[in-house]
C-alpha atoms as a PDB file:
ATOM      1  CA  UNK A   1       0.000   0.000   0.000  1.00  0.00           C
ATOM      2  CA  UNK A   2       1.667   3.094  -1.148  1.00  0.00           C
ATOM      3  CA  UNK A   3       0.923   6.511   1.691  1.00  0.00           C
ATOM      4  CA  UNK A   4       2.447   9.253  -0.449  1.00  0.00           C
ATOM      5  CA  UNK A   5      -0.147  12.131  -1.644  1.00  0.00           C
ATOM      6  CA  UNK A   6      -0.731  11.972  -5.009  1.00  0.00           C
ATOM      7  CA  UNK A   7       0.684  14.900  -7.224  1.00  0.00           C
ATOM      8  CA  UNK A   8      -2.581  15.957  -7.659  1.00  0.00           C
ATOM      9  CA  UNK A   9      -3.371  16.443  -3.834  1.00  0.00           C
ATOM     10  CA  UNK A  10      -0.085  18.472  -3.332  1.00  0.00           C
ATOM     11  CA  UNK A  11      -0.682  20.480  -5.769  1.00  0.00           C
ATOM     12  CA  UNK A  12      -4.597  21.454  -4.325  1.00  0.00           C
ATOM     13  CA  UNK A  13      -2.693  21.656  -0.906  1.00  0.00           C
ATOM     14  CA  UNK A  14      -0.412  24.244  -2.459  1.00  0.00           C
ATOM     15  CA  UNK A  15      -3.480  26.165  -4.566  1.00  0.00           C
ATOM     16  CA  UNK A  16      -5.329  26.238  -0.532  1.00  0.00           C
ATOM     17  CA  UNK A  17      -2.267  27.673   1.384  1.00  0.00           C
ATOM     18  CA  UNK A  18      -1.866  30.104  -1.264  1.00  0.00           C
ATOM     19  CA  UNK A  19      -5.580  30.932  -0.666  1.00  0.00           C
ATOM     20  CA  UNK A  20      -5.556  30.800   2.482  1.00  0.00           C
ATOM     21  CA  UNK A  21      -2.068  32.977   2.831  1.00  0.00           C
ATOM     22  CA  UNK A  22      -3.676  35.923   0.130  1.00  0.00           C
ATOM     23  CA  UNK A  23      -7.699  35.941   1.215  1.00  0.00           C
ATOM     24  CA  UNK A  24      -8.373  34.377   4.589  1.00  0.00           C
ATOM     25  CA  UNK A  25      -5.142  35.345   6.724  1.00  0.00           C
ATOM     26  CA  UNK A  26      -5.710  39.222   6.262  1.00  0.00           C
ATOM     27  CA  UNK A  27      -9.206  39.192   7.494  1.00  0.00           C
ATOM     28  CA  UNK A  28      -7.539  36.527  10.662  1.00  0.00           C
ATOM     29  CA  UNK A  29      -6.707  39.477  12.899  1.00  0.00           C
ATOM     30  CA  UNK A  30      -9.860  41.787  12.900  1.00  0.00           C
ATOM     31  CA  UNK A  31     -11.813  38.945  13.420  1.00  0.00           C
ATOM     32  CA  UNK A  32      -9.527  38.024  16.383  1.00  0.00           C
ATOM     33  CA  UNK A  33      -9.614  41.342  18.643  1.00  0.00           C
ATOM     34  CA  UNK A  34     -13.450  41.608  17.113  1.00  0.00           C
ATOM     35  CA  UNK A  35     -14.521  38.783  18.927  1.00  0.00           C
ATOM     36  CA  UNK A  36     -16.285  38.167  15.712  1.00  0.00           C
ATOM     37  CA  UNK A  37     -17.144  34.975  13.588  1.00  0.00           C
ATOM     38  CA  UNK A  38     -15.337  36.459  10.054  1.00  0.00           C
ATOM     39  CA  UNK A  39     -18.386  35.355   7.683  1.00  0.00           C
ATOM     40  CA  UNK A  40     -16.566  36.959   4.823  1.00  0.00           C
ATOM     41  CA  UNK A  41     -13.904  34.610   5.404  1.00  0.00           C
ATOM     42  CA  UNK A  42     -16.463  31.616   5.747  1.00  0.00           C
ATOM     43  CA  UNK A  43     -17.849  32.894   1.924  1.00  0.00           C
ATOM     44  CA  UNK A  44     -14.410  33.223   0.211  1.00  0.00           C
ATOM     45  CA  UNK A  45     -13.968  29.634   1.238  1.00  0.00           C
ATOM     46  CA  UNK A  46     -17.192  28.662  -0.419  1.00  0.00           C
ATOM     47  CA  UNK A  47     -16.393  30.498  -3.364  1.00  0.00           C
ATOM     48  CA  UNK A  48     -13.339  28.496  -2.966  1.00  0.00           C
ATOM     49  CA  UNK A  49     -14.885  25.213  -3.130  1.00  0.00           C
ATOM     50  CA  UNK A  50     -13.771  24.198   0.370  1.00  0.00           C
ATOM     51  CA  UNK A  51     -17.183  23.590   1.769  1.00  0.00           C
ATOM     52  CA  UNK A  52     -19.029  20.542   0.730  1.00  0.00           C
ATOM     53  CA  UNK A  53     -15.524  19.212  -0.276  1.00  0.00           C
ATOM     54  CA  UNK A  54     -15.968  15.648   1.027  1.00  0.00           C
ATOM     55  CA  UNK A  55     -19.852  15.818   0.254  1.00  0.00           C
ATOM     56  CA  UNK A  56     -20.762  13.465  -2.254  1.00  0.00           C
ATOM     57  CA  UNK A  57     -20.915  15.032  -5.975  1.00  0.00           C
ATOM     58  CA  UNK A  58     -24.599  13.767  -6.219  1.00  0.00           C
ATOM     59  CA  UNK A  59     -25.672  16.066  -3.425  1.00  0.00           C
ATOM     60  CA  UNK A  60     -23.737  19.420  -4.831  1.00  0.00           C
ATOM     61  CA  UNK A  61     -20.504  18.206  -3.146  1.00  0.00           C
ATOM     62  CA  UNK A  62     -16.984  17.865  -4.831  1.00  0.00           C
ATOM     63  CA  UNK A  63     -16.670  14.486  -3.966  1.00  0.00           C
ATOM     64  CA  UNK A  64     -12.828  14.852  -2.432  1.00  0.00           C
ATOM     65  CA  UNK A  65     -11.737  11.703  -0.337  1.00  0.00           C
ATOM     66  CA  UNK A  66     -11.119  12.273   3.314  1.00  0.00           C
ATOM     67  CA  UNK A  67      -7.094  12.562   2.817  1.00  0.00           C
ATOM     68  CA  UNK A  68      -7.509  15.283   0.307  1.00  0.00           C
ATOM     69  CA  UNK A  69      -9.998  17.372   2.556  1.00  0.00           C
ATOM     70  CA  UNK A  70      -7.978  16.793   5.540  1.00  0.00           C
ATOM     71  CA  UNK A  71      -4.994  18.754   3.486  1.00  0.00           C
ATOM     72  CA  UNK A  72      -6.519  21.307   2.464  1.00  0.00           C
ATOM     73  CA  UNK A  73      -7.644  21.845   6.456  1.00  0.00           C
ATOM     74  CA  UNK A  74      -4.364  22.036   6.715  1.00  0.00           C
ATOM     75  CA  UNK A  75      -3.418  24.462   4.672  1.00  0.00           C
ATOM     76  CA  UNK A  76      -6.226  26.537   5.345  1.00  0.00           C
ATOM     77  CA  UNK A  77      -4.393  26.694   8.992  1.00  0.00           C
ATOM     78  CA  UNK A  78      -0.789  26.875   7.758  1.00  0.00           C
ATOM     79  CA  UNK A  79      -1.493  30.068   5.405  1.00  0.00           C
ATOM     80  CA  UNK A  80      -2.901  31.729   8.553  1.00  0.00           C
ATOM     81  CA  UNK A  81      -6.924  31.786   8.734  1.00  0.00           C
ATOM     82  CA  UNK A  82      -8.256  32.338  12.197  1.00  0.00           C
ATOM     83  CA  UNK A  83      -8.891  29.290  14.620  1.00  0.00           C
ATOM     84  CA  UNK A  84     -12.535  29.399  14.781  1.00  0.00           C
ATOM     85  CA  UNK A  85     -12.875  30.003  10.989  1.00  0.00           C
ATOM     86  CA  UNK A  86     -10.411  26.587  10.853  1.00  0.00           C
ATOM     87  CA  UNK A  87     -12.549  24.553  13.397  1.00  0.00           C
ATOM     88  CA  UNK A  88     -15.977  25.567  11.998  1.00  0.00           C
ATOM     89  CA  UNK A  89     -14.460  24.929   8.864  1.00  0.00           C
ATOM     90  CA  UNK A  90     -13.708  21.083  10.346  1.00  0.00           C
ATOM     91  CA  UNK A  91     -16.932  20.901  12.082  1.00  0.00           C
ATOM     92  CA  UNK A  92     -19.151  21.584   9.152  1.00  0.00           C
ATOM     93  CA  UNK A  93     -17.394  18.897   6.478  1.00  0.00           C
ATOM     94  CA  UNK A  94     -16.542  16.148   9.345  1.00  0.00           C
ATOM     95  CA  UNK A  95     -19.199  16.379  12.082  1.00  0.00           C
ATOM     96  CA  UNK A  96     -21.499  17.828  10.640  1.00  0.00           C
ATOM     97  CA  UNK A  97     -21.461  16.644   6.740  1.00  0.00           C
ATOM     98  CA  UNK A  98     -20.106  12.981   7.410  1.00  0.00           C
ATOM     99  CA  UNK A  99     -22.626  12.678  10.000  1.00  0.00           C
ATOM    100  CA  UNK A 100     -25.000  12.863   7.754  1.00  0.00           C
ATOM    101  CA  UNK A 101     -23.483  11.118   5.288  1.00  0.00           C
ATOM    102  CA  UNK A 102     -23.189   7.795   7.316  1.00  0.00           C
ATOM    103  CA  UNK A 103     -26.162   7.644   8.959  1.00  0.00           C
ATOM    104  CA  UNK A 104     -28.907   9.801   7.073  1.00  0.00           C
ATOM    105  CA  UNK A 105     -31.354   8.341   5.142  1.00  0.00           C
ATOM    106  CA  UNK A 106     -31.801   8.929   1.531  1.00  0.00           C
ATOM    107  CA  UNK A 107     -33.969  11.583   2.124  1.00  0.00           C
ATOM    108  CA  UNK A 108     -32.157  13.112   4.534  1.00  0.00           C
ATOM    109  CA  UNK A 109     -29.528  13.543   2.414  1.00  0.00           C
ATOM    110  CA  UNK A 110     -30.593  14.994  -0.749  1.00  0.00           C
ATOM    111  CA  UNK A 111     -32.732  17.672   2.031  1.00  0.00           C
ATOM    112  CA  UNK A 112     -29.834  18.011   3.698  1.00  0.00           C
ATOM    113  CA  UNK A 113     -26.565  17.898   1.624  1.00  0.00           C
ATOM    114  CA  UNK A 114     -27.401  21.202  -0.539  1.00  0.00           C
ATOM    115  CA  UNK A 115     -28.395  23.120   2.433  1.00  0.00           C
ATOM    116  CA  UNK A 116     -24.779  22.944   3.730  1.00  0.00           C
ATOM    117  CA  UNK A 117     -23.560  24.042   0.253  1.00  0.00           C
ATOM    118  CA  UNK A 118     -21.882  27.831   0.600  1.00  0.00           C
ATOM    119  CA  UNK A 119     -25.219  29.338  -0.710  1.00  0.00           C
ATOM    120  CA  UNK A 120     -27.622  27.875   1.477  1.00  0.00           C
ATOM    121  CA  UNK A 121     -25.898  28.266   5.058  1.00  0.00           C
ATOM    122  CA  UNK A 122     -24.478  25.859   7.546  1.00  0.00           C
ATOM    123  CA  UNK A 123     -25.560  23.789  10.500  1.00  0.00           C
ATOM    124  CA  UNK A 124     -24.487  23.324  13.954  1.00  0.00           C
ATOM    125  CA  UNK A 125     -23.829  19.940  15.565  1.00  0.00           C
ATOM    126  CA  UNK A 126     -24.972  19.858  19.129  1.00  0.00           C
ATOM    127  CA  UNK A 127     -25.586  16.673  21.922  1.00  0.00           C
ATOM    128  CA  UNK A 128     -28.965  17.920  23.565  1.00  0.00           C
ATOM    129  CA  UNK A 129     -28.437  15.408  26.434  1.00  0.00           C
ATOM    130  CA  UNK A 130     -25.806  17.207  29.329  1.00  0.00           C
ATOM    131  CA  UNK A 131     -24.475  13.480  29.941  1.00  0.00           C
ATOM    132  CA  UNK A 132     -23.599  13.118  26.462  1.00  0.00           C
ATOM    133  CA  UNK A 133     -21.861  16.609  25.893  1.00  0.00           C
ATOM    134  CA  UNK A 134     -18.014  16.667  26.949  1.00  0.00           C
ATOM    135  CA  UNK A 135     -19.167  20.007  27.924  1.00  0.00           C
ATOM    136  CA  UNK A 136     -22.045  22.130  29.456  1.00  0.00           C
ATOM    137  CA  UNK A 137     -23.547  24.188  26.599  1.00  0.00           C
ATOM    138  CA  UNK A 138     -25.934  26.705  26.539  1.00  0.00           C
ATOM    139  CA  UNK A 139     -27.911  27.604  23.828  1.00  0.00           C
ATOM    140  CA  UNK A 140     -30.452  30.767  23.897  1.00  0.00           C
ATOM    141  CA  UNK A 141     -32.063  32.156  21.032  1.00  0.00           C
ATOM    142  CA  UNK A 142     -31.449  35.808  19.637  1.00  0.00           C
ATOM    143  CA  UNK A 143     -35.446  37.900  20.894  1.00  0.00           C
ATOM    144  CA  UNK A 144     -35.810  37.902  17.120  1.00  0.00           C
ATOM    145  CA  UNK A 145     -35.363  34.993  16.426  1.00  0.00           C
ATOM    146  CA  UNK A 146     -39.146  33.100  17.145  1.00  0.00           C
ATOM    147  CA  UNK A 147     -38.831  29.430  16.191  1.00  0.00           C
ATOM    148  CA  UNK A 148     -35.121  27.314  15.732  1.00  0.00           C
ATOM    149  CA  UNK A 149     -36.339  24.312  13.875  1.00  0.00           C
ATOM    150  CA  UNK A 150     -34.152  21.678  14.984  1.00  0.00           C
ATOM    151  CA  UNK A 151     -33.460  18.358  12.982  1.00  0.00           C
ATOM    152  CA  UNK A 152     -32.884  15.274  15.265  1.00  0.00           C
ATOM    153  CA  UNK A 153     -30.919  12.226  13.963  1.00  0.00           C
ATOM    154  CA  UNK A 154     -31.587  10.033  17.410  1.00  0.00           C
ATOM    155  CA  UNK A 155     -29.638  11.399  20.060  1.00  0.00           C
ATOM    156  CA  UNK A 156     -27.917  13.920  18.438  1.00  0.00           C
ATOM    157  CA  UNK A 157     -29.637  16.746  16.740  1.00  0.00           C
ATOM    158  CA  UNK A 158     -28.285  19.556  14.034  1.00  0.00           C
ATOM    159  CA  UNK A 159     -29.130  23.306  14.525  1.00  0.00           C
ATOM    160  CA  UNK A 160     -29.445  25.646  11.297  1.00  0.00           C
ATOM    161  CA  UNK A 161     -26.918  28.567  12.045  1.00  0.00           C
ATOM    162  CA  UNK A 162     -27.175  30.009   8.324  1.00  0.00           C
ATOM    163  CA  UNK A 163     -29.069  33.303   7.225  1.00  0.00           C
ATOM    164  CA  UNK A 164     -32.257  32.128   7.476  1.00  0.00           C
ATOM    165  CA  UNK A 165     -32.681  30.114  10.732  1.00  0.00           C
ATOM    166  CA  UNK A 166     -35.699  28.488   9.175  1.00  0.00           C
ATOM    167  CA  UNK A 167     -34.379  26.752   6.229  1.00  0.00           C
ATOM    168  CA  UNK A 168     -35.011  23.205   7.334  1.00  0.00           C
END
């Protein structure tokens, strides 16, 4: 069995650092003293093709195999993009997206899979039991904001978190 990346997966790494290094790194620092998620950043790495990387190609996903996404994640960290924009980044195509992928029904996926595409939005992954969370989270809804729809898959349950927070 032969480990070495393909020349075709270095070179994507390369195309994401340089990305990464020229659009998402100078927006890293505001967003750091801000306190702020950078959603600008989030959409330059849609328009980028980074989410819905792994997601299969018959949902609206590139189809990339799990070696490939997990260098450009790296890259996307190396060229300097800010932590949260990294882990959301990791949360949305792993927990979230292969989540779905391995245990969604049919249906569940083709509602699902375009609705984490860059135009649509993106979900949260949350464990609504304490016992089952590593940690104690709290979730309260923005006074606007009068319904969260929220989409249970057994024990675990996804949260939208896009624009509109009634897209499910």
């Amino acid at each position: 069995m032969d480990f070495r990346f393909t020349d075709e997966q270095k070179a994507f790494k390369e195309q994401v650092l340089k990305f990464s290094q020229k659009e998402l790194a100078p927006l890293a620092e505001e967003a750091d003293w801000r306190g702020e998620f950078c959603w600008d950043a989030w959409k330059k790495m849609g328009a980028f093709g980074l989410l819905g990387l792994t997601y299969p190609e018959e949902y609206g996903g590139s189809g990339a195999d799990v070696v490939t996404a997990c260098l450009a994640g790296e890259a996307v960290a190396q060229g300097g993009a800010e932590g949260g924009l990294c882990l959301s980044w990791g949360a949305h195509t792993y927990l979230c997206g292969d989540t779905i992928l391995t245990h969604g029904t049919e249906e569940q996926k083709k509602n699902m899979f375009p609705k984490l595409l860059p135009e649509n939005g993106w979900v949260q992954w949350v464990l609504p039991n304490r016992a089952l969370a590593p940690t104690r989270l709290r979730f309260a809804p923005r006074p606007q904001e009068k319904e969260i729809p929220i989409f249970s898959m057994g024990q675990r349950c996804l949260l939208p978190m896009g624009r509109s927070p009634t897209f499910w």
